[in-house]
Every structure is written in C-alpha cells, then in structure tokens.
Protein backbone atom coordinates (compact mmCIF):
# COMPACT_ATOMS: atom_id res chain seq x y z
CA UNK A 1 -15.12 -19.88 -14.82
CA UNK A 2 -12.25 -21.97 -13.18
CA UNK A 3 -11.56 -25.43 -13.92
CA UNK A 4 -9.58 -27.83 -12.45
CA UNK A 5 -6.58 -29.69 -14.73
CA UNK A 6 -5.24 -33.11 -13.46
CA UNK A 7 -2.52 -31.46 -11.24
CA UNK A 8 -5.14 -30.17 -8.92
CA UNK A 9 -4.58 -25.86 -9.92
CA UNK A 10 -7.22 -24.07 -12.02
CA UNK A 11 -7.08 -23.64 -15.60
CA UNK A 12 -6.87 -20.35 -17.27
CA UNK A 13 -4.75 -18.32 -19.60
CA UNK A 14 -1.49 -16.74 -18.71
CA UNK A 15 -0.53 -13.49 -20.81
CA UNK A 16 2.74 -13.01 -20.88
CA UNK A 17 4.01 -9.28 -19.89
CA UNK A 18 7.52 -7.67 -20.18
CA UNK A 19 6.90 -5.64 -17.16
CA UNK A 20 6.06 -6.61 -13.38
CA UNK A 21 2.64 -5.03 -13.45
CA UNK A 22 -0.40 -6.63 -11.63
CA UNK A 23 -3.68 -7.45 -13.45
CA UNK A 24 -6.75 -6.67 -12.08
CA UNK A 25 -7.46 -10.12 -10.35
CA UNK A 26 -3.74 -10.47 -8.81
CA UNK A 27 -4.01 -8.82 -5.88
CA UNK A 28 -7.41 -11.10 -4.71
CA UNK A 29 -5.53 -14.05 -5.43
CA UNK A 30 -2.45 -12.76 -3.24
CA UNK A 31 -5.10 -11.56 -0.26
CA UNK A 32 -6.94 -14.89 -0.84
CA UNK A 33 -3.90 -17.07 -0.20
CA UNK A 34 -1.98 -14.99 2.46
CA UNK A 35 -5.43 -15.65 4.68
CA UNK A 36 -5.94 -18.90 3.53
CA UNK A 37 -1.82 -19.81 4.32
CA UNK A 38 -1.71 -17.61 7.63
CA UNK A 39 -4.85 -19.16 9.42
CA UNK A 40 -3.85 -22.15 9.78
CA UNK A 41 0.04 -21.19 9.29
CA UNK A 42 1.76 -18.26 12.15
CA UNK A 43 -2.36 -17.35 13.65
CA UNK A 44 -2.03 -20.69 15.14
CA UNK A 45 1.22 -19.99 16.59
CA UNK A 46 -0.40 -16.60 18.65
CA UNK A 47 -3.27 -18.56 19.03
CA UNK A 48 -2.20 -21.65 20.68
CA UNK A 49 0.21 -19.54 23.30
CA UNK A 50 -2.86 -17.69 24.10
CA UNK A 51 -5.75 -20.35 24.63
CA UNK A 52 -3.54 -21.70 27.36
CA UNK A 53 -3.98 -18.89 29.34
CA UNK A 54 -7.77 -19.16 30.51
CA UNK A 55 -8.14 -22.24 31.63
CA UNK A 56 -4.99 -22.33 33.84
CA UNK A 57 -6.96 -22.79 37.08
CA UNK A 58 -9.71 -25.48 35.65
CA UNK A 59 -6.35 -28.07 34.05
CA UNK A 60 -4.79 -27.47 37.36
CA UNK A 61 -7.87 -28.73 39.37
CA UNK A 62 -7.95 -31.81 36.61
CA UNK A 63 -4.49 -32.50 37.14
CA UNK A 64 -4.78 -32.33 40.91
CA UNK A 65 -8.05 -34.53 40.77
CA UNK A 66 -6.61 -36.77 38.67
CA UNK A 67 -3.53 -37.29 40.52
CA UNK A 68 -5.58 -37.80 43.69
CA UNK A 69 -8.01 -40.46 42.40
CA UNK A 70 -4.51 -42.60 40.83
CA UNK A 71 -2.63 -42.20 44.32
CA UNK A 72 -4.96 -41.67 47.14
CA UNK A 73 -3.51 -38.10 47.38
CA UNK A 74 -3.34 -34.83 45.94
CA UNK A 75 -0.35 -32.73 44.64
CA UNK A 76 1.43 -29.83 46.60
CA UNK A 77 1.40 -26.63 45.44
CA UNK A 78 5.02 -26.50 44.04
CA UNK A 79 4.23 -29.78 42.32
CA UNK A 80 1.12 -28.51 40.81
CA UNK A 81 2.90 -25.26 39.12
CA UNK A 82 5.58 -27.88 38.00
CA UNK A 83 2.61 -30.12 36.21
CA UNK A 84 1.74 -26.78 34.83
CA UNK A 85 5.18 -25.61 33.95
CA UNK A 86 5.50 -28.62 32.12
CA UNK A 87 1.95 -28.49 30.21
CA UNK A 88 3.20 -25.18 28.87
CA UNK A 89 7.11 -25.79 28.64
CA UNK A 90 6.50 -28.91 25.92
CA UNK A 91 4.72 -26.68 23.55
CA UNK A 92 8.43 -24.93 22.81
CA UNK A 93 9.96 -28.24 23.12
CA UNK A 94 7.43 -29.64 19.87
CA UNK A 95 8.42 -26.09 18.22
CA UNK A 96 12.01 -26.73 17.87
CA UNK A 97 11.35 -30.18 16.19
CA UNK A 98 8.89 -28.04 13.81
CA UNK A 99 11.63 -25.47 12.89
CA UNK A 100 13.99 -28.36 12.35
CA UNK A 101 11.79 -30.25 10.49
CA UNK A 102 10.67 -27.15 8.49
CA UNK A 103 13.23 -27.03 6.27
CA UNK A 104 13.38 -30.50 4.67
CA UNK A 105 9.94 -30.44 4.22
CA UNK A 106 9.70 -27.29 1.80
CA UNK A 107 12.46 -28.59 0.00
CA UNK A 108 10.76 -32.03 -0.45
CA UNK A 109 6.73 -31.35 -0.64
CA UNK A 110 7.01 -27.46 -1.34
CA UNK A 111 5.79 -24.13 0.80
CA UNK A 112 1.77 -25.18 0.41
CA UNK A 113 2.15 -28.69 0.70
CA UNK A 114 4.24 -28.28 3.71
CA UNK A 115 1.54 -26.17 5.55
CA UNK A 116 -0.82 -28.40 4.44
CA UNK A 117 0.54 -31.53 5.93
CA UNK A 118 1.53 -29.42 8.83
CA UNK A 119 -2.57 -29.84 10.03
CA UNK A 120 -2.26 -33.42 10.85
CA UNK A 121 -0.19 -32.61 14.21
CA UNK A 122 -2.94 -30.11 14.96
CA UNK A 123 -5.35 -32.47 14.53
CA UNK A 124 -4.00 -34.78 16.21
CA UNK A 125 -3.38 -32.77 18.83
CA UNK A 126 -6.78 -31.59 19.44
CA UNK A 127 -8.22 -35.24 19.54
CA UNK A 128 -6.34 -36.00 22.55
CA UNK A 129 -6.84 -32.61 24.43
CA UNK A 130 -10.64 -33.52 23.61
CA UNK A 131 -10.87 -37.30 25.12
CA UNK A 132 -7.87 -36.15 27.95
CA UNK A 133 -10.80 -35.46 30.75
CA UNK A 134 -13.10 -38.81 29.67
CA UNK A 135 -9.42 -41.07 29.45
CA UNK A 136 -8.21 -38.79 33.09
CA UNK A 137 -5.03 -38.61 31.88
CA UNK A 138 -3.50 -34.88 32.16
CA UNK A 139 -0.45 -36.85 30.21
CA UNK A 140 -2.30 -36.61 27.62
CA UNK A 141 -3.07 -32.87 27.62
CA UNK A 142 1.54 -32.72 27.71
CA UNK A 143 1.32 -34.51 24.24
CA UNK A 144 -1.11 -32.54 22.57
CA UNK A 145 0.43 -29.38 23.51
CA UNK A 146 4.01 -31.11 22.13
CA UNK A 147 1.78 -31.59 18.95
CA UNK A 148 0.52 -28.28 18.35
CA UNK A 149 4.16 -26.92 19.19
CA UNK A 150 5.58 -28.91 16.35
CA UNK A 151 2.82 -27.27 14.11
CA UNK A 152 3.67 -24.13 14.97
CA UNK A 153 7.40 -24.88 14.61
CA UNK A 154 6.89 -25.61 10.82
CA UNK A 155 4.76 -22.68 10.29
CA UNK A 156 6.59 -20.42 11.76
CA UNK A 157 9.16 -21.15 9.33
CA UNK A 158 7.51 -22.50 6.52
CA UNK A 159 4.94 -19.49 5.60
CA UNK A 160 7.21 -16.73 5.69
CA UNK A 161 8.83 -18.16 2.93
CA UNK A 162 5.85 -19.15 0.97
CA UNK A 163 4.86 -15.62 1.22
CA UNK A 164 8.40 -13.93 0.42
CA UNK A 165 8.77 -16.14 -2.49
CA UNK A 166 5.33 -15.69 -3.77
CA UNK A 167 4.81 -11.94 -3.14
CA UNK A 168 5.58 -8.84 -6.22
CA UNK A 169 9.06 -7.31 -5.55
CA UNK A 170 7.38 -4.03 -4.53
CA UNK A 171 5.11 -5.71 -1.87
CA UNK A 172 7.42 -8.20 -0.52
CA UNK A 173 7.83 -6.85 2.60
CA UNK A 174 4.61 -5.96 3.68
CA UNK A 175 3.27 -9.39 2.59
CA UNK A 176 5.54 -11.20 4.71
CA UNK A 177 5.69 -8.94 7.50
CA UNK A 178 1.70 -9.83 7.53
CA UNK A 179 3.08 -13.52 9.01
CA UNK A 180 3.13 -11.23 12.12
CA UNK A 181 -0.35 -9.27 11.95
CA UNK A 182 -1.66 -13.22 11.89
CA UNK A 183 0.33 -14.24 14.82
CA UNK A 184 -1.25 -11.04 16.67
CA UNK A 185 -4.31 -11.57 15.37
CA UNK A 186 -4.34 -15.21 16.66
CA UNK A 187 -3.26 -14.26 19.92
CA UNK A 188 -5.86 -11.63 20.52
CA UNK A 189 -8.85 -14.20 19.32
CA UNK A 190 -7.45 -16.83 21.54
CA UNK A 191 -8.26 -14.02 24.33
CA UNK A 192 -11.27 -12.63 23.48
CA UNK A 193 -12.20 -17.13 22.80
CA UNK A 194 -11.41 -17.54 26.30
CA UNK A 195 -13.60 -15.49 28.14
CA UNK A 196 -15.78 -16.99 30.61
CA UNK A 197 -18.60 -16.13 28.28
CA UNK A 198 -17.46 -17.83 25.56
CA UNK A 199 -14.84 -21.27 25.88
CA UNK A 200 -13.53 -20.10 29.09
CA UNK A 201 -15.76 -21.86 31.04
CA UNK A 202 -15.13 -24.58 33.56
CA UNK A 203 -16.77 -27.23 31.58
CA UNK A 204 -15.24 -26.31 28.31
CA UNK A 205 -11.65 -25.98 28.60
CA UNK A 206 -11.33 -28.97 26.54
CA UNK A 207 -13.47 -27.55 23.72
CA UNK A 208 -11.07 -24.42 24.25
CA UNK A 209 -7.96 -25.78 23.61
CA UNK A 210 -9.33 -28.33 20.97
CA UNK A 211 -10.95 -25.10 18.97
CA UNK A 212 -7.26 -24.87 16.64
CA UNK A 213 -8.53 -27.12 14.76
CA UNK A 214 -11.10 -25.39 13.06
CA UNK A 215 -8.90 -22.80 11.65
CA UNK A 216 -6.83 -25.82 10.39
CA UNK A 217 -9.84 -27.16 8.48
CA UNK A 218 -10.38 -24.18 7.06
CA UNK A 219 -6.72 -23.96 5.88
CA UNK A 220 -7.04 -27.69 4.35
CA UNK A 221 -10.21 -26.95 2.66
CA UNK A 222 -9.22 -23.53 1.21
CA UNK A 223 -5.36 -24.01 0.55
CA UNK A 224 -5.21 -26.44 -2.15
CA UNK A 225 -7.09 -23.96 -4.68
CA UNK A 226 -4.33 -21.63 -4.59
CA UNK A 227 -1.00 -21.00 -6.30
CA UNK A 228 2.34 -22.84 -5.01
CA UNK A 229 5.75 -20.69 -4.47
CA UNK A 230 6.58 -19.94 -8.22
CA UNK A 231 10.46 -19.76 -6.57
CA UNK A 232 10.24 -23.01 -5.70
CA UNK A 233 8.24 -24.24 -8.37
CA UNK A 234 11.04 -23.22 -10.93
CA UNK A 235 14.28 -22.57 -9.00
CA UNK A 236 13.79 -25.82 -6.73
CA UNK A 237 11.65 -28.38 -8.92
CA UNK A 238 12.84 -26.86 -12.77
CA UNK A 239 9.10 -26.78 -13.55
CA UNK A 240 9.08 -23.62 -16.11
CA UNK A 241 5.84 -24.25 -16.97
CA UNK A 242 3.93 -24.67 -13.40
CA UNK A 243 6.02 -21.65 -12.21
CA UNK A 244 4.21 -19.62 -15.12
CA UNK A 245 1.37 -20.79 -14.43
CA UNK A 246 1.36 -20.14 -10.63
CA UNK A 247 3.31 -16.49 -11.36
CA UNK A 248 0.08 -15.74 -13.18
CA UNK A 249 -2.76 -16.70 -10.86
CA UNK A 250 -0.61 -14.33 -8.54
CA UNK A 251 -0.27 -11.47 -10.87
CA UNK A 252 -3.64 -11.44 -12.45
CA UNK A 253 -3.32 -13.58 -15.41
CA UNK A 254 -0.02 -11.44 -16.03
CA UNK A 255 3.34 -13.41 -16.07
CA UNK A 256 6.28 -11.10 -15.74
CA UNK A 257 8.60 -12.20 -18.20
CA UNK A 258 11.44 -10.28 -16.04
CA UNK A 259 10.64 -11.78 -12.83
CA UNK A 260 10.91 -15.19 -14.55
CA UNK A 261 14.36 -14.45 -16.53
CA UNK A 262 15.15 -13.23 -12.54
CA UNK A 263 14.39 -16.83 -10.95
CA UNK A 264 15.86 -18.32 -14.24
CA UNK A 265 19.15 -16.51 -13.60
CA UNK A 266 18.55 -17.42 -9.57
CA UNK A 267 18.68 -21.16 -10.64
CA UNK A 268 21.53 -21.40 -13.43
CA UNK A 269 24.03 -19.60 -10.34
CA UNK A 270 22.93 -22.04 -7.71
CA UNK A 271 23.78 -24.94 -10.17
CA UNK A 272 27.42 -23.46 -10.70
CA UNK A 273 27.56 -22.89 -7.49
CA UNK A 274 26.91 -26.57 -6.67
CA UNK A 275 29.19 -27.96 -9.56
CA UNK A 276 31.77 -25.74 -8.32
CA UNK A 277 31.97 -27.18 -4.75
CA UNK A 278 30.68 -30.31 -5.58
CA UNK A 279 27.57 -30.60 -2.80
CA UNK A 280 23.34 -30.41 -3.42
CA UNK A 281 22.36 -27.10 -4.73
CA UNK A 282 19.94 -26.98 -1.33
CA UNK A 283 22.19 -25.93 1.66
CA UNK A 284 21.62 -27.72 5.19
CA UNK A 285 22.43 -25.66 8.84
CA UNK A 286 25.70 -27.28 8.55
CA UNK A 287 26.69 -25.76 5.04
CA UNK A 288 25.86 -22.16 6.36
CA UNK A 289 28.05 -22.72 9.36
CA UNK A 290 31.33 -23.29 6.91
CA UNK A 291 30.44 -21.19 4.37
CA UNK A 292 32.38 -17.78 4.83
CA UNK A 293 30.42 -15.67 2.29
CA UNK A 294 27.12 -16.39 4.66
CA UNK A 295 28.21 -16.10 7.94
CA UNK A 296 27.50 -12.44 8.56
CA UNK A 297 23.98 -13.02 7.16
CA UNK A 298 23.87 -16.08 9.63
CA UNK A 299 24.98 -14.02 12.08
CA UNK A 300 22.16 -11.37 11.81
CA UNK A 301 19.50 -13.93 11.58
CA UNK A 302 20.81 -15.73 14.36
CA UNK A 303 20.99 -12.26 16.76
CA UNK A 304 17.03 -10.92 15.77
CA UNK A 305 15.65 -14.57 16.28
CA UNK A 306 17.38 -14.86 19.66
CA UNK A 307 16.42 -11.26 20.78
CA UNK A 308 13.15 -11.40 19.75
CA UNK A 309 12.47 -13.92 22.13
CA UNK A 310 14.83 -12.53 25.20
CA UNK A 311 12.85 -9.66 25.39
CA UNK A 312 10.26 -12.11 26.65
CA UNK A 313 7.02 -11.18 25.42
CA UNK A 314 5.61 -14.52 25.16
CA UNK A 315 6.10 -14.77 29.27
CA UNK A 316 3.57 -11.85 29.45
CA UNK A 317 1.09 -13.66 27.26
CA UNK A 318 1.57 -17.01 28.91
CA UNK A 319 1.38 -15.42 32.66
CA UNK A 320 -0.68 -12.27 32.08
CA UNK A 321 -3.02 -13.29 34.99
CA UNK A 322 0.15 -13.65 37.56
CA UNK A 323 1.21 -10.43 35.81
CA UNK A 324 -1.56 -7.98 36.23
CA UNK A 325 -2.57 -9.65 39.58
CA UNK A 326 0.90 -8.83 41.15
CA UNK A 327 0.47 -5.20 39.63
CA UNK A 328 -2.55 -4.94 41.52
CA UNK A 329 -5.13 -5.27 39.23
CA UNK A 330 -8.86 -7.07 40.61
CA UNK A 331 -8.95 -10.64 39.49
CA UNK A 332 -12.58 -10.67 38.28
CA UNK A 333 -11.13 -7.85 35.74
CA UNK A 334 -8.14 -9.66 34.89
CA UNK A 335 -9.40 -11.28 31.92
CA UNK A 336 -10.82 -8.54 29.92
CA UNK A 337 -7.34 -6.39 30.73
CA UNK A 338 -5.74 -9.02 29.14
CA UNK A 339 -7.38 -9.30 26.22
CA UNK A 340 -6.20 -5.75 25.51
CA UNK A 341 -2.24 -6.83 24.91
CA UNK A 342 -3.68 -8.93 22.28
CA UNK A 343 -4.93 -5.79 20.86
CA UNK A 344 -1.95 -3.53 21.36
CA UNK A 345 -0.01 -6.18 19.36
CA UNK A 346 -2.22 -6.38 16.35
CA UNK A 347 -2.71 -3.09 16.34
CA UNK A 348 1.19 -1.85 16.55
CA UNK A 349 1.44 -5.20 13.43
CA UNK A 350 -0.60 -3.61 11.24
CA UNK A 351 0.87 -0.24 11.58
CA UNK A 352 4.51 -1.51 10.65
CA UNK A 353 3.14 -3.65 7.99
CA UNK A 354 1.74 0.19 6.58
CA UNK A 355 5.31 1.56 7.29
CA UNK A 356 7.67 -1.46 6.50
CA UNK A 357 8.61 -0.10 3.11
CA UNK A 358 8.40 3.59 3.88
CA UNK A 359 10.70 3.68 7.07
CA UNK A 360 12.73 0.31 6.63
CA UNK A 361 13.47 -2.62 8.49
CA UNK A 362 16.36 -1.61 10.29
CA UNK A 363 14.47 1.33 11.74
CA UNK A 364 11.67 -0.51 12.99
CA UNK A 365 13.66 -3.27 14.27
CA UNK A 366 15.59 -0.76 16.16
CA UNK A 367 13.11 1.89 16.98
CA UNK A 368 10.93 -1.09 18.84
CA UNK A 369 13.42 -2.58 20.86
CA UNK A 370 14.62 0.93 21.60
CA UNK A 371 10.91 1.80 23.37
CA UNK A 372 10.93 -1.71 24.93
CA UNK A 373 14.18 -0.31 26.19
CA UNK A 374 12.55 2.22 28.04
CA UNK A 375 9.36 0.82 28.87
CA UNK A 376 11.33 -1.92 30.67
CA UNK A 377 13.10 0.94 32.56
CA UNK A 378 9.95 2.49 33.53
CA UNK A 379 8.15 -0.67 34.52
CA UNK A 380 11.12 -1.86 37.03
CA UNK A 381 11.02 1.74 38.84
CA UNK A 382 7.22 1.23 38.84
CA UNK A 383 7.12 -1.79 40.16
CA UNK A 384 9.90 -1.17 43.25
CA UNK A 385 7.74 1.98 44.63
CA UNK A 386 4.59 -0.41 44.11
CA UNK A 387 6.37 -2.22 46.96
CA UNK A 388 6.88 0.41 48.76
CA UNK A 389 3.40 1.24 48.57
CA UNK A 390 3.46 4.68 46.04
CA UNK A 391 -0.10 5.14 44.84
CA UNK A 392 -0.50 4.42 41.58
CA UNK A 393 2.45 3.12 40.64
CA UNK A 394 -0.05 -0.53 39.73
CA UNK A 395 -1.80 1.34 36.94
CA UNK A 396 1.63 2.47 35.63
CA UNK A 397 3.08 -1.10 35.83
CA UNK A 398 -0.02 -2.19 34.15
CA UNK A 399 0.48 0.86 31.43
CA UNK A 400 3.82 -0.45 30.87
CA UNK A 401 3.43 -4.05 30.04
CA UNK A 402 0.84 -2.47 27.24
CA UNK A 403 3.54 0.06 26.17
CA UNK A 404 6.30 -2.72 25.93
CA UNK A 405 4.03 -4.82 23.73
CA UNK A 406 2.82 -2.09 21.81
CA UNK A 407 6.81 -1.39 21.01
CA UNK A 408 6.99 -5.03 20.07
CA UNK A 409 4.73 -5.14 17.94
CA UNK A 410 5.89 -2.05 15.90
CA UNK A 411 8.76 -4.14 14.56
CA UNK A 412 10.83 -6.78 16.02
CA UNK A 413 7.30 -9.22 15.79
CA UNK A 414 7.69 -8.98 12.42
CA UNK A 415 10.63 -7.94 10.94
CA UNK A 416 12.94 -11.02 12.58
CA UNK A 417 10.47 -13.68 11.15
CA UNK A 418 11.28 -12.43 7.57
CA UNK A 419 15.14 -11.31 7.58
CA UNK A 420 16.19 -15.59 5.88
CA UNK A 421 13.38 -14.57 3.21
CA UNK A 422 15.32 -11.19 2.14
CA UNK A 423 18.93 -11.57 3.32
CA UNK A 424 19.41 -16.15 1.44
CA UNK A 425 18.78 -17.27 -1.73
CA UNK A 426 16.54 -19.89 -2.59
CA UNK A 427 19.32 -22.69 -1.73
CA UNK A 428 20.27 -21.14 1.61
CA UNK A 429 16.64 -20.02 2.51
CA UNK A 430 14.89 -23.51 4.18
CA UNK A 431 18.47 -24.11 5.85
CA UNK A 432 18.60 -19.99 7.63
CA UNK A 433 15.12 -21.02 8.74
CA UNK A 434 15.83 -23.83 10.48
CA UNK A 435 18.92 -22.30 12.44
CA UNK A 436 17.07 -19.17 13.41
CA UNK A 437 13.98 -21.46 14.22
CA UNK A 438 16.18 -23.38 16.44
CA UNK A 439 17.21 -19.87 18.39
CA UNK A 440 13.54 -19.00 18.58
CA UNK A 441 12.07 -21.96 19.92
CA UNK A 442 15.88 -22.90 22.43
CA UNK A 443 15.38 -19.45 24.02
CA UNK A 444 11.82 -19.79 24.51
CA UNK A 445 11.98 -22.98 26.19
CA UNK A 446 14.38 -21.10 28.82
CA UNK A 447 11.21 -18.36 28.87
CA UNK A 448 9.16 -21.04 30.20
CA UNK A 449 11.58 -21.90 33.18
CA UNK A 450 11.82 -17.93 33.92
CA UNK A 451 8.08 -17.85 33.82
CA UNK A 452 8.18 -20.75 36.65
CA UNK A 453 10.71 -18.58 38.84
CA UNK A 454 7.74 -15.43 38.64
CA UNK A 455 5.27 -18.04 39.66
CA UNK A 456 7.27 -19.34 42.49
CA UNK A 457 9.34 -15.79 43.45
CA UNK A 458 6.98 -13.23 42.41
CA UNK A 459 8.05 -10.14 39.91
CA UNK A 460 11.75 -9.74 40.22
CA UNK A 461 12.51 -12.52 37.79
CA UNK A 462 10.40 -10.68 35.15
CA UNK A 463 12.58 -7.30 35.89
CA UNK A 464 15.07 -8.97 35.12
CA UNK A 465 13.65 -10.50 32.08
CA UNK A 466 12.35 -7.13 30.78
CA UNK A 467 16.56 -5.77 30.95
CA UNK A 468 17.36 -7.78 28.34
CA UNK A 469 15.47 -5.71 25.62
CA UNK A 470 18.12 -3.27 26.15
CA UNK A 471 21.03 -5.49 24.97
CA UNK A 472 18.41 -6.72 21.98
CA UNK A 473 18.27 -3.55 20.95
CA UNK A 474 22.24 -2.90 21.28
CA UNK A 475 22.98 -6.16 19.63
CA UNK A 476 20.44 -5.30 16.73
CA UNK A 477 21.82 -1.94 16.49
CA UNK A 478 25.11 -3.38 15.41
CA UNK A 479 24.37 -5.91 13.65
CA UNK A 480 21.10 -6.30 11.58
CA UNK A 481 21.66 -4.41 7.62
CA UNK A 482 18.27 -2.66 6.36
CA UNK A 483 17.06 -5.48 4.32
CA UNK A 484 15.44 -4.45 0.43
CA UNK A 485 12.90 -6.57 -1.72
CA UNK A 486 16.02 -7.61 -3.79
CA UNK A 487 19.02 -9.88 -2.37
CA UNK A 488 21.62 -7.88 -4.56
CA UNK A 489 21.20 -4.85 -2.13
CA UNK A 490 21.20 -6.58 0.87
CA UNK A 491 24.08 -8.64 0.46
CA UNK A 492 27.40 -5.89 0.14
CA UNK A 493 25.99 -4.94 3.87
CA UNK A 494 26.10 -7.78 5.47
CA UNK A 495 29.45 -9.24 4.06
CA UNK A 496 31.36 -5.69 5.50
C-alpha cells in the first residue's frame, strides 16, 4: 500500500534497471495519468468549442431580452449575430493569452502543476456563465468564454509536453498523439451533452456551458497523486532524486538507468550551451527567432500549427447547425447529425494513434490533408449543383463535411499538437509551444470572422475556406521532416 511522503508523491521502492523495460504496474500508472492530465487538459479544449453550439438560439434570445429590458428596444438581426460572433470570437482571443502564458508557467510550476492551476480560469469561468441569466448581463457570458479560452490555451500547450516528456521512448508518439483522441473525445461529449434531452434545453443552457467544470474537478482531485515530468524534474529543476522517483512510478517501479544517463547528458549540453552564449539555459520565442540552428524546426512547427487551423475545421464544429441546414438537412434532425462529426473525429484519432508509429508522422500529416484536399473539391462541386437544384447533391454535401473531418482526424489533429515535443529539446520546448500556440489560436480568431461572413452570406465563404486544405497539404508536403521518438534523428532533417 501507497503512502504519502511530505512532498505530496507516494512512497515506494524504485529498482534500478539497465534496460528501458516496463514493470508490470507502469503502464496503469501511464493510462492513469494521461486520463487524469487530458480531462481536464486538451478534452476541455473539444469540449468547450462544442457546448457552444446547442444553445445558440436560447443565449441569443437572452441577449436580445436583455438588451431590450436595458434600452427599451431590441437588437437587429445583424447586431444579434455580431453579439454572437463576439460570444464565440473571445474564446480564441483568451486562447492566445493561454499559449503565451503556457510556456513560463511549465518552466516555473512544472507540466502537472501547470494543468493544475490551469482549473482556476475554468472555474471561474463557469461561476459567471452560471449567475449571467440571474445578474442579466450577457457581458458576462463574453468573460467566461475569454476564461475558458485561456484554459484551453495553456492546455493545449502544456499537456502535450507533460505527456512527451513523461512517456517510454517506444510509446512516445502514441501517448502524445492521445492529446488529440481527448480533444475528439471532448468534442463529441459536448454534442451528445447538448441534446435537447439532456443540457440542451431552454432552461439549462447555463448548466450546459457551466458543466466544464466537473471534468476540472475531477482533474484537481485525481492529478496530484500522479508522477511529475521526470524531464523536467531533472533536466529543468536538477532534482536527480525526484526524477527517479517519478521515472519509476511511470515504469513500474523500474528506473531505466539509460533513460536517466539520457536526460543527464540532455542537461550537462544545455548548460554548455548556455555558458557558451552567455543567456538562461530555458529559451524564450525571441531566442528561437535568432537562433539559426532552430529556425527550420521553427519553421515546420510554425507551418502545421497554422494549417491545421486554415483548413477550418473548428468553423464546422462551431456552425454545424448553419452548415447542415444550408445543405438541406431538416432542422429537428440537425442535432443528432451533428453529433456524428464528433464521432468521425474520435474515431479517425484513435485509428492514427494505432498507426502513428507504424506509418509515421509525415505520412499521416500528409495523407490527411491530402483527402481534405479532395473532399473540399468534392464538397464545392456539390454544393454549386445544390443551387442549381441537382437531387441529391445535399446528402453529398452533408457526406463531405463527415469525410473532411474524418481526414482530419486521421492526422493533422494530432500530429501538429506534438511536432515542439519531438523536433526541441527541453530548453527550446515551452518556448516552440508558445510560438506555434500563438499561430493556432491568431488564425483561429480570423476562423471566427469567416464563420460570421457564412452566417451573414451563406456557403461561399466556407468554399472558400475548405480550398485552403489544399495549400496545407502542399505547404506540409514540403516542409514538415517525419519526426522519431528520439531528437538525434529528427534533427539532420530539418537543418537541410
């Protein structure tokens, strides 16, 4: 039986081993904190962009109502889907202060710390969302959401690296490729949570978008029992002894000897390093930027983070309602449809998480935006003989937004949130995060104002929007290496 010491971690012995191998009880522990980490870490991200989606109609009517009993007169309808616009808009807003705030904070509190802190914008968050309808103040339903952005922001960021840094070399992939069967998971419980039988009622959008926080609780209360990076435990804080101690919980009561001499060997070349040119042995956005020897990996970080969100999934999710009701589909069955993108996504995560280190990053990366390519191609033609009345052509469209995120989910979900973990060292890491973070969260905040233009215009923006996955793909093609567990490998490809 476990017992706690006066640092907080459980007590047991650590058996030193030569070899990497994993004792009986390491892979529980692993399982045990990558659920514990992702549900209230990257599931809140899918879930949060999804919850908004049901209640669309009912916030309107309390923004409307609200406005009406303040001025003596309601909003117009352009005003109204700018009120909305806004609502949703502020959540990417709040996600590029996470990503920027991401990186100091695993430097200074560590990985779990980080996510665990992290909770208190959630929480905070869902207290106003909860009193927003008895205060009648939709301003307060705009802060919230800028809350739970900057949550996701820092999670986003922050648990890919816990999980890269904490994973075996042989499973490093797949275990933080799983930051994106979380997000998909998230997104699809946020749909199925919003049915009208469920939170999606009338009465209870507040309840709905205030429901975050229980996966959030669950992270606090479950989070602290596990293990803390043993990368940044040893390479960051120079705590031999905790990183041991931590590398063994993970492995099974095993502590790889090797893998520690690795991180050892890690930290004694970032301290030359930093003698050498005279700065902190942690790197900031700035330090990437003029460093010549990381610019290429900069580069490819920079280009997946920025097509991953051009290719504009997120609109789909945000507006699936406008989506499938302009392709046709009845709006009493709009709801259900939905749910099944959420699906599609999970489903397409968990098969690249199966195939990451059988077919390769670079593969999947490329074979998904490849598909979207085509779906994209597909959906436009479908969509211009819809409106020229071809029958049928609304059950293709339909087909093809499930297709397209289907695609993205088989590997660009996944594969840009982890390229920083493989592709910078432990110095560089929090800093690569931050700048590809930045991307994410810049572009997506554009999404938002595209999304407005299919409210306003009807589908052509969003043919437009679906093109792009073509240059993704193109730009991906050229420049993204096939990332390995181990830095060594990756490296001579990106500096060519």
């Amino acid at each position: 039986m476990l017992q706690m010491d006066p640092t907080g971690e459980p007590e047991e012995t650590i058996r030193p081993s030569i070899g990497g191998e994993d004792g009986g009880g390491g892979a529980t522990i692993l399982a045990l904190t990558i659920c514990s980490a992702a549900i209230g870490g990257t599931f809140q991200y899918g879930y949060n962009i999804s919850i908004i989606n049901a209640p669309t109609s009912y916030i309107q009517t309390f923004i409307n109502d609200t406005y009406m009993e303040r001025w003596g007169s309601g909003l117009e309808s352009s005003q109204l889907t700018l009120m909305w616009t806004i609502i949703v808009s502020v959540f990417s807003l709040g996600g590029l202060l996470g990503a920027l705030l991401a990186g100091p904070l695993s430097v200074r509190f560590g990985r779990k710390t980080s996510l665990l802190l992290n909770n208190g914008f959630l929480f905070a968050g869902a207290v106003l969302v909860l009193t927003s309808r008895v205060a009648k103040s939709f301003e307060m339903i705009i802060f919230a959401r800028f809350l739970v952005g900057i949550n996701s922001g820092v999670s986003m960021n922050v648990q890919p690296m816990y999980f890269g840094e904490s994973a075996p070399k042989h499973l490093r992939g797949a275990v933080a490729f799983s930051s994106a069967v979380f997000t998909a998971f998230g997104i699809f419980l946020g749909q199925v949570v919003g049915l009208t039988e469920v939170l999606g009622a009338q009465h209870l959008w507040p309840y709905l978008l205030a429901s975050n926080a229980l996966p959030g609780l669950i992270q606090l209360l479950t989070l602290p029992w596990f293990p803390e990076s043993p990368r940044y435990l040893l390479i960051d804080r120079g705590d031999k002894d905790a990183c041991i101690k931590a590398l063994g919980r993970l492995r099974g009561g095993v502590a790889p000897i090797l893998e520690v001499e690795e991180m050892l060997e890690e930290q004694e070349q970032q301290k030359t390093a930093a003698l050498n040119s005279g700065s902190s042995a942690n790197k900031t956005p700035w330090t990437l930027f003029k460093d010549a020897g990381l610019r290429s990996q900069l580069r490819t970080v920079m280009a997946a983070s920025s097509a991953m969100m051009l290719c504009g999934t997120d609109t789909i999710y945000v507006y699936a309602y406008y989506i499938f009701l302009a392709a046709g589909i009845p709006p009493q069955m709009i709801q259900y449809i939905t749910i099944g993108t959420g699906a599609s996504e999970f489903t397409a995560s968990i098969l690249s998480t199966l195939l990451i280190e059988r077919v390769g990053r670079r593969y999947l990366l490329i074979g998904g935006y490849s598909l979207m390519s085509f779906w994209s191609v597909v959906f436009t033609v479908a969509l211009n003989l819809q409106s020229r009345g071809v029958a049928g052509m609304a059950y293709l469209s339909m087909a093809c937004v499930f297709a397209y995120i289907l695609s993205f989910g088989l590997g660009p979900a996944g594969v840009s949130g982890i390229l920083p973990t493989e592709i910078f060292d432990q110095s560089a890491r929090p800093a690569a995060y931050m700048v590809a973070g930045s991307c994410m969260w810049r572009l997506k905040e554009r999404h938002w104002q595209r999304s407005r233009q299919i409210l306003m215009e009807g589908m052509e923006p969003l043919k437009e929007q679906y093109q792009l996955g073509k240059a993704s793909s193109l730009t991906n093609l050229m420049l993204d290496p096939d990332s390995k567990p181990d830095l060594e490998s990756i490296q001579p490809q990106v500096n060519v």
